[in-house]
C-alpha atoms as a PDB file:
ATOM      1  CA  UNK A   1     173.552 -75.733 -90.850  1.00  0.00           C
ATOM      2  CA  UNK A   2     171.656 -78.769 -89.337  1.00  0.00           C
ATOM      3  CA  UNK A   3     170.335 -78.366 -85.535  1.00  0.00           C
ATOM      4  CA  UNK A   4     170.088 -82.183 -84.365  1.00  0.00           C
ATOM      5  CA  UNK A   5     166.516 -82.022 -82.233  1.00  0.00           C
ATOM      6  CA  UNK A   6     166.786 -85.247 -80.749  1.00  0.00           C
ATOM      7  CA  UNK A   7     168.053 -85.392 -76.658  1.00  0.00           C
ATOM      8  CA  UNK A   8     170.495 -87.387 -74.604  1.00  0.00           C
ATOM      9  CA  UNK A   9     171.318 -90.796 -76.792  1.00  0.00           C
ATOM     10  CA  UNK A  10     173.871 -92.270 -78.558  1.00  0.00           C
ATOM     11  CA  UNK A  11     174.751 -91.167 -81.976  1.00  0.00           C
ATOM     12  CA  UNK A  12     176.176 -93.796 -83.417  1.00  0.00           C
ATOM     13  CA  UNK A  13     173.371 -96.252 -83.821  1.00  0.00           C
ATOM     14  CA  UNK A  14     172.725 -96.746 -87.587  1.00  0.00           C
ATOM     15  CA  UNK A  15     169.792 -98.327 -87.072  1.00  0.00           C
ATOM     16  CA  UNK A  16     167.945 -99.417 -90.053  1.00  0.00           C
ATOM     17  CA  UNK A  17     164.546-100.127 -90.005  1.00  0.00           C
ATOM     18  CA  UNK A  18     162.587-101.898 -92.906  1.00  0.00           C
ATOM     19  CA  UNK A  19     158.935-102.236 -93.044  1.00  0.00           C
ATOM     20  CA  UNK A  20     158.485-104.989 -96.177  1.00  0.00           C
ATOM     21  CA  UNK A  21     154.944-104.186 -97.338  1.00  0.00           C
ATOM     22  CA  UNK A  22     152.697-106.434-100.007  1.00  0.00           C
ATOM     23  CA  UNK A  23     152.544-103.997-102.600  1.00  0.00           C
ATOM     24  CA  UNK A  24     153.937-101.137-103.651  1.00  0.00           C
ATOM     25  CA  UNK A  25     150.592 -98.749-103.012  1.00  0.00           C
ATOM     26  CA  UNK A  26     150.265 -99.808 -99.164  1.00  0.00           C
ATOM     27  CA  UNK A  27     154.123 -98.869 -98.908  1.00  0.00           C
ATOM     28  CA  UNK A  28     153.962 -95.306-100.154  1.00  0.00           C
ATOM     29  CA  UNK A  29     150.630 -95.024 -97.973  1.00  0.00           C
ATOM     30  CA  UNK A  30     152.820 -95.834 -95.155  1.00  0.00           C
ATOM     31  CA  UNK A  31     155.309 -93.310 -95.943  1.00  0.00           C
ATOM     32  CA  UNK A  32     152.766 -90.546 -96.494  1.00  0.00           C
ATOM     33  CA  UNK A  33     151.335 -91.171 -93.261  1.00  0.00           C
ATOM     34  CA  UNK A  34     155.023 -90.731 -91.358  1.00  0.00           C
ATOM     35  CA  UNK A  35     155.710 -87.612 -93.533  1.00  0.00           C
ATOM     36  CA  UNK A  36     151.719 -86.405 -92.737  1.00  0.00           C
ATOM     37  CA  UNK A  37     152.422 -87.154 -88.901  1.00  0.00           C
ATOM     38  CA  UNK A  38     156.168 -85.521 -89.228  1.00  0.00           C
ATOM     39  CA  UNK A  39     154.310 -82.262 -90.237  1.00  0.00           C
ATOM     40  CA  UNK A  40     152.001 -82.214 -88.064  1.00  0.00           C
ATOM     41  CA  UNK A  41     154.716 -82.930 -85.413  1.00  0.00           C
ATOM     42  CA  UNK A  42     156.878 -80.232 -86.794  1.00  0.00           C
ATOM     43  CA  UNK A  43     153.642 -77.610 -86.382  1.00  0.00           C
ATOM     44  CA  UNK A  44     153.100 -78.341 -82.945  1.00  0.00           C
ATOM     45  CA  UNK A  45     156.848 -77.342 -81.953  1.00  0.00           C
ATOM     46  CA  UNK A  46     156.378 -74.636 -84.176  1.00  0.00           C
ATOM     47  CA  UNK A  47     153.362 -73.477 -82.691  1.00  0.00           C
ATOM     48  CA  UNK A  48     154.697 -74.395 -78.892  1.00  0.00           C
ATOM     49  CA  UNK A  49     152.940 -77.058 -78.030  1.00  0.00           C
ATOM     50  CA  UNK A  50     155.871 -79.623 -78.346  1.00  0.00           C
ATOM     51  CA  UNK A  51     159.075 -79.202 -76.988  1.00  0.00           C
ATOM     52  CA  UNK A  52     161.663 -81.841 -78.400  1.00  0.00           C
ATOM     53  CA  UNK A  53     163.059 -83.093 -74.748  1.00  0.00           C
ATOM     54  CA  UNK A  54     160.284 -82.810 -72.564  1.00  0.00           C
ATOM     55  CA  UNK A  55     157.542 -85.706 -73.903  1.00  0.00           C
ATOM     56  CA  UNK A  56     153.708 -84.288 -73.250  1.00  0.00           C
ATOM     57  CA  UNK A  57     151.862 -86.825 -70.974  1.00  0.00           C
ATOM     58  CA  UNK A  58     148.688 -85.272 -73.529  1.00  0.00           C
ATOM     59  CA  UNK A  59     147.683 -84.771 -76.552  1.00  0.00           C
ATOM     60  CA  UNK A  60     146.832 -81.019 -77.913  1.00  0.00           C
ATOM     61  CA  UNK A  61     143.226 -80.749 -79.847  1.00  0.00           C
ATOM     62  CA  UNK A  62     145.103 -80.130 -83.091  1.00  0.00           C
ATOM     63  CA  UNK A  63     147.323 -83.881 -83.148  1.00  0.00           C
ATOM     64  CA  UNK A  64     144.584 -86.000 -81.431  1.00  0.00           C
ATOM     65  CA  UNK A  65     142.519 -84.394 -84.432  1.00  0.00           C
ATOM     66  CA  UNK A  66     145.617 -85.321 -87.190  1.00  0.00           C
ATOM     67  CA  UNK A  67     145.700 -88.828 -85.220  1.00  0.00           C
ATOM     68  CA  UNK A  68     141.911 -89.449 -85.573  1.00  0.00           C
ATOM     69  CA  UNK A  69     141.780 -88.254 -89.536  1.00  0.00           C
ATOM     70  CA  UNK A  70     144.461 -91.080 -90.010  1.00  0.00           C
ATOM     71  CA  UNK A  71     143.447 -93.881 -87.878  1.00  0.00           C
ATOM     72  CA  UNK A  72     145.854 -94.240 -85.671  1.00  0.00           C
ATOM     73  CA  UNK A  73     145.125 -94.600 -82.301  1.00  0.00           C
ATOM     74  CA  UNK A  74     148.169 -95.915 -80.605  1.00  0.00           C
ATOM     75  CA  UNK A  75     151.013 -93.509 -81.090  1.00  0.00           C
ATOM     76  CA  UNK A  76     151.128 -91.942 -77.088  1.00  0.00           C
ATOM     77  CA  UNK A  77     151.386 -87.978 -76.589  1.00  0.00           C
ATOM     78  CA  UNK A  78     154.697 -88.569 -75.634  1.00  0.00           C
ATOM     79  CA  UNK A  79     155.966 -90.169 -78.609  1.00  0.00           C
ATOM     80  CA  UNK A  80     154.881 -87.393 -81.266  1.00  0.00           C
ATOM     81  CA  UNK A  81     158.666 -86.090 -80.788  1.00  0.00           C
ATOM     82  CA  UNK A  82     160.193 -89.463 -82.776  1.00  0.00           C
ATOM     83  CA  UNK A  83     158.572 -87.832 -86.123  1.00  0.00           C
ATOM     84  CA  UNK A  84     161.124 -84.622 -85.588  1.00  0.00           C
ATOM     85  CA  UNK A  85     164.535 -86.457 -84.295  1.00  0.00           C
ATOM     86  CA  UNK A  86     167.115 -87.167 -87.056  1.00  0.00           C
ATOM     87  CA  UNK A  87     165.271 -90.010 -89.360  1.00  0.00           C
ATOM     88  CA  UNK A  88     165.633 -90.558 -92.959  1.00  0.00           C
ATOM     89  CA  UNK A  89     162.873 -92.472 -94.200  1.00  0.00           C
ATOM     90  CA  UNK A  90     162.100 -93.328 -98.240  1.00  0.00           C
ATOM     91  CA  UNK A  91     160.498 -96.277 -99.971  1.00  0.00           C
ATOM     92  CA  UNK A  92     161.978 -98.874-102.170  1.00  0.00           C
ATOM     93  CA  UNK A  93     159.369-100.530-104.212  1.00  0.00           C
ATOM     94  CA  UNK A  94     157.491-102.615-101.386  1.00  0.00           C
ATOM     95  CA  UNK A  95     159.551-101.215 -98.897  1.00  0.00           C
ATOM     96  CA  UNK A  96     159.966 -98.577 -96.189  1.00  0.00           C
ATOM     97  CA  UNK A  97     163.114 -97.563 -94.859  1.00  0.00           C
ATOM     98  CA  UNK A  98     163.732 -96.031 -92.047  1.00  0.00           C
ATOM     99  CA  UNK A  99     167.481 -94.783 -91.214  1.00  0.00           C
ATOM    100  CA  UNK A 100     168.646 -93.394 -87.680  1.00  0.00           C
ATOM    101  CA  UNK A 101     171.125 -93.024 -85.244  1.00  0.00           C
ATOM    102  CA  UNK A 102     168.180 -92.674 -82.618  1.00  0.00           C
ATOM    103  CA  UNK A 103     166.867 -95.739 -80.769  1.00  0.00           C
ATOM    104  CA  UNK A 104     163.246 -93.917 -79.474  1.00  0.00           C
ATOM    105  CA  UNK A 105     161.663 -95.335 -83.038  1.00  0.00           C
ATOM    106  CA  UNK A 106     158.302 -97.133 -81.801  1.00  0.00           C
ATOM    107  CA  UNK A 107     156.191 -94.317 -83.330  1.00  0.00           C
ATOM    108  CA  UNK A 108     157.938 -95.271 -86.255  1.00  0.00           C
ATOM    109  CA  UNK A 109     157.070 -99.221 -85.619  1.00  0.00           C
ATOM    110  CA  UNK A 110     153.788 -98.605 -84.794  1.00  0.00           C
ATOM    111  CA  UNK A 111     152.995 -97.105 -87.873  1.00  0.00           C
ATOM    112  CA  UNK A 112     154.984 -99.865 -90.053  1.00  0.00           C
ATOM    113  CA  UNK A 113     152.728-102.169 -88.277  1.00  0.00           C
ATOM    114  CA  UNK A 114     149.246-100.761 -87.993  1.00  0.00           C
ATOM    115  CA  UNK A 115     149.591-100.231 -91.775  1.00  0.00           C
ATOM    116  CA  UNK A 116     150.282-104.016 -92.485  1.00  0.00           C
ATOM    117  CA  UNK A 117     153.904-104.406 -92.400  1.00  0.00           C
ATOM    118  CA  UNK A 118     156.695-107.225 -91.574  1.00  0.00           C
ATOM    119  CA  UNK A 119     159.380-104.879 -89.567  1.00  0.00           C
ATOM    120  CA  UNK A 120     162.953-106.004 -89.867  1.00  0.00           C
ATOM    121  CA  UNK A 121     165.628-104.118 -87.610  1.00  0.00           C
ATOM    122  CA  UNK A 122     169.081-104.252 -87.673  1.00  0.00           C
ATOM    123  CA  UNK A 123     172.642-102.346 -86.643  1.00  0.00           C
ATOM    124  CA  UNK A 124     174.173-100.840 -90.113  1.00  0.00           C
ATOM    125  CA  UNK A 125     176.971-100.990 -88.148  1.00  0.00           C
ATOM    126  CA  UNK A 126     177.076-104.866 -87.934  1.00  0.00           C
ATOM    127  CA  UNK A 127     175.523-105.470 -90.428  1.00  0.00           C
ATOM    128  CA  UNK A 128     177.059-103.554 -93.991  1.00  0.00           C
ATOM    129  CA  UNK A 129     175.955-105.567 -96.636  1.00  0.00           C
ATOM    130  CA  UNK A 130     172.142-104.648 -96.025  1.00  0.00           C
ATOM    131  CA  UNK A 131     172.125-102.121 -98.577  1.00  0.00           C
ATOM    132  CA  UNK A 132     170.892 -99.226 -96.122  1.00  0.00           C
ATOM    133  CA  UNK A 133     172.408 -97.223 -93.648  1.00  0.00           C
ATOM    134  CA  UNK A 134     175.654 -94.902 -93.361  1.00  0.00           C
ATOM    135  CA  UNK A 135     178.085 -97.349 -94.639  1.00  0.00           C
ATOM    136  CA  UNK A 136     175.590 -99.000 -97.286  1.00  0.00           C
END
C-alpha cells in the first residue's frame, strides 16, 4: 500500500520537469543530490522534526548541516517537505527527470539550477508526445 504524503493539491497535474545538463556526470550529480536531500528529508519526519503539512519556518541542526555538506544554500526550511511528496525522478543520459502530480516543486528547481541546468516544464497532460509522464 502507498500513503500519498503530500497535502491539499490537485492530483492530476503530470507535471514533467526536465533539467538538460552538459554531460552526463553533472546529471547523475544532480540526481544524487535530490535522492541525498530526499533522505535526509525522509529522517527528519522520521525522527519528528518534519511534519508533511505543516512547513517549518526553521531549519533543525541536522538539515542545515546536510544543506551546508552539499552547498546548497537556498532551499527554505519550509520547502524540505517537496523531497517526500509523490515525485519520480531518474536520469536519461544528460538529463533529469522529474515526474509529479504536485505543483510545490521549487526545491526541486532550485537544485536543477544551482547544479547548472536548463529547466524545461511542461503538462504531460497537454503535452503526450514528450516521452515522460503518465501517458508517455
Amino acid at each position: 500500500m502507498k500513503a500519498w504524503l503530500a497535502y491539499g493539491s490537485e492530483h492530476s497535474m503530470d507535471l514533467v520537469m526536465i533539467g538538460h545538463f552538459g554531460d552526463v556526470a553533472d546529471a547523475q550529480t544532480a540526481l544524487e543530490l535530490i535522492t541525498e536531500l530526499t533522505e535526509a528529508a525522509r529522517i527528519e519526519k522520521e525522527a519528528g522534526r518534519l511534519v508533511v503539512g505543516e512547513p517549518s519556518d526553521r531549519y533543525s541542526d541536522e538539515i542545515l548541516d546536510k544543506l551546508m555538506a552539499v552547498n546548497i544554500g537556498s532551499i527554505g526550511p519550509g520547502e524540505i517537505e517537496q523531497f517526500l511528496y509523490d515525485v519520480h525522478v531518474t536520469r536519461d543520459d544528460r538529463k533529469v527527470v522529474v515526474t509529479t502530480d504536485e505543483l510545490d516543486v521549487l526545491a526541486f528547481i532550485k537544485v536543477l539550477l544551482l547544479k547548472g541546468a536548463r529547466v524545461e516544464m511542461l503538462s504531460g497532460h497537454d503535452f503526450p508526445g514528450s516521452g515522460y509522464g503518465r501517458r508517455a
